[in-house]
Protein backbone atom coordinates (compact mmCIF):
# COMPACT_ATOMS: atom_id res chain seq x y z
CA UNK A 1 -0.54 -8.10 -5.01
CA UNK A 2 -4.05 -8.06 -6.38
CA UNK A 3 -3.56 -11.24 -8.64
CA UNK A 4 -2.12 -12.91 -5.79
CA UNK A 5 -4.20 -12.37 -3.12
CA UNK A 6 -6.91 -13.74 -5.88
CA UNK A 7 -5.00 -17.44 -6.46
CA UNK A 8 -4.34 -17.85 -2.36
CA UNK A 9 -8.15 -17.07 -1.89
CA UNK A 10 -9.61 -19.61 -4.87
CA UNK A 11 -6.57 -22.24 -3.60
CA UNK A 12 -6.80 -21.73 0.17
CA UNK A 13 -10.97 -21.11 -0.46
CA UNK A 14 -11.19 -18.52 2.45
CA UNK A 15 -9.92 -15.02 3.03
CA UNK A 16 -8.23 -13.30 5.92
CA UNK A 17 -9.24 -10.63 7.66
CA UNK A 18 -6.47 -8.79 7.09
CA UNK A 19 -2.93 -8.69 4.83
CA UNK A 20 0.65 -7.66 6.15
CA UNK A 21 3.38 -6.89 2.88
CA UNK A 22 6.19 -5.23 2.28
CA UNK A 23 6.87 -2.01 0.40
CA UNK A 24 7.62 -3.47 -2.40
CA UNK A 25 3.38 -4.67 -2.60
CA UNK A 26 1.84 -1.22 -2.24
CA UNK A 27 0.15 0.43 -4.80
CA UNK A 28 -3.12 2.55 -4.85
CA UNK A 29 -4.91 -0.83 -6.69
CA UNK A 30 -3.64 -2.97 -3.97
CA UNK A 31 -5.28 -0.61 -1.16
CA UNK A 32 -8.63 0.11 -2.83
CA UNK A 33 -8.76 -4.13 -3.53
CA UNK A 34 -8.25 -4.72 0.04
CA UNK A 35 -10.99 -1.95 0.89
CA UNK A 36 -13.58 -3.69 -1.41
CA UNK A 37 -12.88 -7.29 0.04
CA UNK A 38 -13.06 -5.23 3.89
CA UNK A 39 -9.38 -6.74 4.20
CA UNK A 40 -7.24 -4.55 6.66
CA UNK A 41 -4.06 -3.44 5.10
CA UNK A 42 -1.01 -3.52 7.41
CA UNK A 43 1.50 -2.69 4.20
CA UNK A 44 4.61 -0.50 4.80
CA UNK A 45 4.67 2.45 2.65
CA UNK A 46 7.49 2.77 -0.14
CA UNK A 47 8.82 5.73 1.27
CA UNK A 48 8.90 4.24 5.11
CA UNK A 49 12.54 4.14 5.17
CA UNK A 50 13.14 7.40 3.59
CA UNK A 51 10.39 9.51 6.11
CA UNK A 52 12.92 8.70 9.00
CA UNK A 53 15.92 10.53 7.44
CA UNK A 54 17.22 14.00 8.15
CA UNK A 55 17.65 14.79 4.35
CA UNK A 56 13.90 14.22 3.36
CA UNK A 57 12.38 16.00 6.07
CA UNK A 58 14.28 18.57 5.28
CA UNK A 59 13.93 18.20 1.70
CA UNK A 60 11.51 21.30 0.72
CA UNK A 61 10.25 20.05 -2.67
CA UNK A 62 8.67 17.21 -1.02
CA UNK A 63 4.70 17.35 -0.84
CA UNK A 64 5.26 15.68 2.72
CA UNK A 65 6.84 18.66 3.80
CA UNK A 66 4.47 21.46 2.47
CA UNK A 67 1.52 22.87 4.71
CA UNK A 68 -1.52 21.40 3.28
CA UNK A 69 -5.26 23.02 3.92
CA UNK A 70 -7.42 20.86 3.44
CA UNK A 71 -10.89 23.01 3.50
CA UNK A 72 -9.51 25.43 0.75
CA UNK A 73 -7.22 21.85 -1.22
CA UNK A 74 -4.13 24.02 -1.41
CA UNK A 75 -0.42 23.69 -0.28
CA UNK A 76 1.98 26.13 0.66
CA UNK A 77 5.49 25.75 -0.17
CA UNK A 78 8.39 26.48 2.07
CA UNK A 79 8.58 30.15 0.98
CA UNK A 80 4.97 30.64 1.70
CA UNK A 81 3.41 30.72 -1.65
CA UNK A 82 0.19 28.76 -2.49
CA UNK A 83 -0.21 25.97 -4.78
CA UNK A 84 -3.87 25.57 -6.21
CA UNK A 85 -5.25 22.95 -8.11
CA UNK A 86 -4.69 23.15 -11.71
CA UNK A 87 -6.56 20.22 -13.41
CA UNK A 88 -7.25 16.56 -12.55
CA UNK A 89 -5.87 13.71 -15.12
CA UNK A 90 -6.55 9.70 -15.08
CA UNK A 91 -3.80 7.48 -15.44
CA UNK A 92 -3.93 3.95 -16.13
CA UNK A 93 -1.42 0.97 -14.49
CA UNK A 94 -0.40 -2.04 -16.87
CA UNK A 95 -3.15 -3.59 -15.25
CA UNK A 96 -5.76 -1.62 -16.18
CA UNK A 97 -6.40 0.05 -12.70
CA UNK A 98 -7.29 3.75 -13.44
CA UNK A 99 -6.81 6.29 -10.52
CA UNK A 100 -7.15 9.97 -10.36
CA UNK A 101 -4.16 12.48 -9.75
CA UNK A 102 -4.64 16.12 -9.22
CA UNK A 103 -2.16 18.54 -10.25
CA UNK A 104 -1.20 21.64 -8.16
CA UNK A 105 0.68 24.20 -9.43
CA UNK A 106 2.18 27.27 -7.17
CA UNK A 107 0.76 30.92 -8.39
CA UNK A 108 4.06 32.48 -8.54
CA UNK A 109 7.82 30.63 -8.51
CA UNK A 110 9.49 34.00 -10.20
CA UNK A 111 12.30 35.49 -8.22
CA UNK A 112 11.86 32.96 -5.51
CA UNK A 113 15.36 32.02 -3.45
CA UNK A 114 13.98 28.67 -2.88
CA UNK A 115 13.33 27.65 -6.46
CA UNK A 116 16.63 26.13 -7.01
CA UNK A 117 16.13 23.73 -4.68
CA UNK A 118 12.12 23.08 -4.55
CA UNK A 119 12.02 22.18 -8.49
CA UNK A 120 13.84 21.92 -11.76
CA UNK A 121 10.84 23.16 -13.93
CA UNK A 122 11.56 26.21 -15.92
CA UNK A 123 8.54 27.78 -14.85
CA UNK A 124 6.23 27.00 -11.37
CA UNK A 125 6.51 24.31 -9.52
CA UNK A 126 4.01 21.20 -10.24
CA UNK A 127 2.93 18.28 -7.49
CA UNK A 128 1.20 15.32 -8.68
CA UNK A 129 -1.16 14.25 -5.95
CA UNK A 130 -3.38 11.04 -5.86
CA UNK A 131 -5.86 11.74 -3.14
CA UNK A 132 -7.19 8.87 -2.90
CA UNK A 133 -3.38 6.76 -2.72
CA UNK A 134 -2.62 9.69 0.42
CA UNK A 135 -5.72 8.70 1.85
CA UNK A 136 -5.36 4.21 1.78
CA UNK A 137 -1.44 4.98 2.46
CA UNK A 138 -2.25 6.98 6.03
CA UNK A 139 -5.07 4.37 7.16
CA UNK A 140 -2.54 1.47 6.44
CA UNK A 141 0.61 3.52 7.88
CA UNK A 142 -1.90 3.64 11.43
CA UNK A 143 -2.47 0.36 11.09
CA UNK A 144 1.45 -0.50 11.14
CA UNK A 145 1.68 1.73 13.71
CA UNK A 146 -0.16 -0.25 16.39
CA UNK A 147 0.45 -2.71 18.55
CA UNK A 148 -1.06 -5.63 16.14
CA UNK A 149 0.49 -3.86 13.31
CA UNK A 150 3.64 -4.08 14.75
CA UNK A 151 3.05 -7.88 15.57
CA UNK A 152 2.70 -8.93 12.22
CA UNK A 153 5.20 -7.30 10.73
CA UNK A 154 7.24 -8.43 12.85
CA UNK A 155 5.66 -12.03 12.34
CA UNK A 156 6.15 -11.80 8.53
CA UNK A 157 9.63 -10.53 8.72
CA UNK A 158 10.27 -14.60 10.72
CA UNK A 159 8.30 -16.48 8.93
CA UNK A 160 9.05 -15.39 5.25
CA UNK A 161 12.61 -13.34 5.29
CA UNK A 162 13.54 -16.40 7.82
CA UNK A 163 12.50 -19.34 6.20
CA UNK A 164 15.45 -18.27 3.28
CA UNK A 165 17.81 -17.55 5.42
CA UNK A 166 17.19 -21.24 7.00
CA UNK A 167 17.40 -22.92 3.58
CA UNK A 168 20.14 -21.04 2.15
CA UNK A 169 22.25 -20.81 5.42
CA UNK A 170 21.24 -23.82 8.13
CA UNK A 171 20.47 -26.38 4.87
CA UNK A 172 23.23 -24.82 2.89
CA UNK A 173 21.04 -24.75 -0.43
CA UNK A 174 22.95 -21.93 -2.35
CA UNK A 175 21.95 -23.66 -5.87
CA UNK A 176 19.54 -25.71 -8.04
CA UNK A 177 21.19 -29.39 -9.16
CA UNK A 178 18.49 -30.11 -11.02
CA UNK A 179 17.17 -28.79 -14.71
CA UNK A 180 13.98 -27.53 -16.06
CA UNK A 181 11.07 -26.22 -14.71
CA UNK A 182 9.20 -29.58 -13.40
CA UNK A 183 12.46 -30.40 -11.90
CA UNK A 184 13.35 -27.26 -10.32
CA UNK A 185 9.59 -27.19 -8.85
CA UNK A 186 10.17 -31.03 -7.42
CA UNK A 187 13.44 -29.84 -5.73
CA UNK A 188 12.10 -26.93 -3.80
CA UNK A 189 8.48 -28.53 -2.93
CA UNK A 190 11.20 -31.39 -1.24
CA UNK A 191 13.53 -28.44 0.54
CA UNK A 192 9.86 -26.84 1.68
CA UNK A 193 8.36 -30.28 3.29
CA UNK A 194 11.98 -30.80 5.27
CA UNK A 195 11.46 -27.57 6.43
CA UNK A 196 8.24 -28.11 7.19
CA UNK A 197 8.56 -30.95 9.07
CA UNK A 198 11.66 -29.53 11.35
CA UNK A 199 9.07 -26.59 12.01
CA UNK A 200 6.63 -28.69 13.00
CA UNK A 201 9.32 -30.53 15.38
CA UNK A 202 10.18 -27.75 16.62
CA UNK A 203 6.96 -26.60 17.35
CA UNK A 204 6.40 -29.48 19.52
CA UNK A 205 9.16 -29.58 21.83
CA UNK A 206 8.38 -26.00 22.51
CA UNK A 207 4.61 -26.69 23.13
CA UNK A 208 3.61 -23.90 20.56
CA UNK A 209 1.16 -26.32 18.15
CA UNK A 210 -1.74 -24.12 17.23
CA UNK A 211 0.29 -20.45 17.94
CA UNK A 212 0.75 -19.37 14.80
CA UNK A 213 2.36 -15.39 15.72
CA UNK A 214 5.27 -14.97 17.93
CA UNK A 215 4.26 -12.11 20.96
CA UNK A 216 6.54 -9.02 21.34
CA UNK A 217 8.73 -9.08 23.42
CA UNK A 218 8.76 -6.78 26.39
CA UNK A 219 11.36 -5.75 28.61
């Protein structure tokens, strides 16, 4: 995302106030890049989909389901043991980004009935923890949340998931014809200013020029 949001800003020469991705865009760089340019995340965490389902909320090796206190930094695992924090290591991305992950580790996994299904680790149970990612991942999960939140991604699900689904489906455009990358470029620049330009037509028989979201729709 980072390098991304960096080319639209130096080619579009401003910067919005906020950005609305997919799952597939969130990482810990992504959120702490949008913090320093005072950019409000509306990103959908990786594990959205997942935190809805009956098998990982009841799942007990999950962090997300272990009692956290946050005054003394230690969790408590479904059979009521503690897990303090061990040691903190930095990691580095292929980017470069370093980040900081604690690791907990529970006082006692011998003889417990749950250790079967809480870890595979010979000996007690270990959760990798990135404070700061928890922290960037709840503030943008609010965000998604709301009522604006839940405009745009709405929004971005039309105007990008929608605009291939008109070219491949409406246009019928299931291949390239042409060859090499100059080519190739030339044939989908000419696909994007058709649909462009029925967008635009569209947009004024429907008296929307200048509305750039869709509203939700109420019942």
């Amino acid at each position: 995302m980072v390098p991304f949001l960096k080319h639209m800003e130096k080619q579009l020469e401003f910067r919005y106030p906020s950005v609305t991705a997919d799952s597939g865009y969130e990482s810990e760089e992504a959120y702490d890049y949008l913090e320093q340019q005072k950019q409000i995340p509306y990103i959908k965490p990786q594990t959205y989909e997942k935190w809805k389902k009956r098998n990982f909320k009841q799942d007990i090796s999950k962090r997300e389901n272990m009692g956290y206190d946050a005054e003394n930094d230690t969790y408590t695992c479904h059979a009521g043991r503690r897990l303090l924090p061990l040691y903190v290591r930095k990691q580095k991305s292929r980017n470069g980004y370093e980040s900081e992950v604690t690791v907990y580790e529970c006082t006692d996994c011998r003889e417990c009935p749950h250790k079967e299904k809480c870890t595979k680790a010979k000996g007690n149970k270990r959760v990798y923890v990135s404070k700061n990612f928890i922290k960037q991942r709840k503030i943008s999960y609010e965000n998604i949340k709301s009522e604006t939140g839940i405009k745009y991604r709405m929004n971005r699900s039309i105007q990008v998931e929608g605009a291939f689904g008109v070219l491949k489906n409406d246009y019928d455009f299931q291949r390239f014809l042409l060859r090499g990358k100059t080519k190739v470029k030339l044939e989908i620049l000419l696909l994007c200013f058709g649909y462009n330009i029925n967008k635009l037509h569209a947009k004024i028989q429907n008296d929307r020029l200048g509305s750039h979201l869709f509203l939700i729709k109420t019942a």
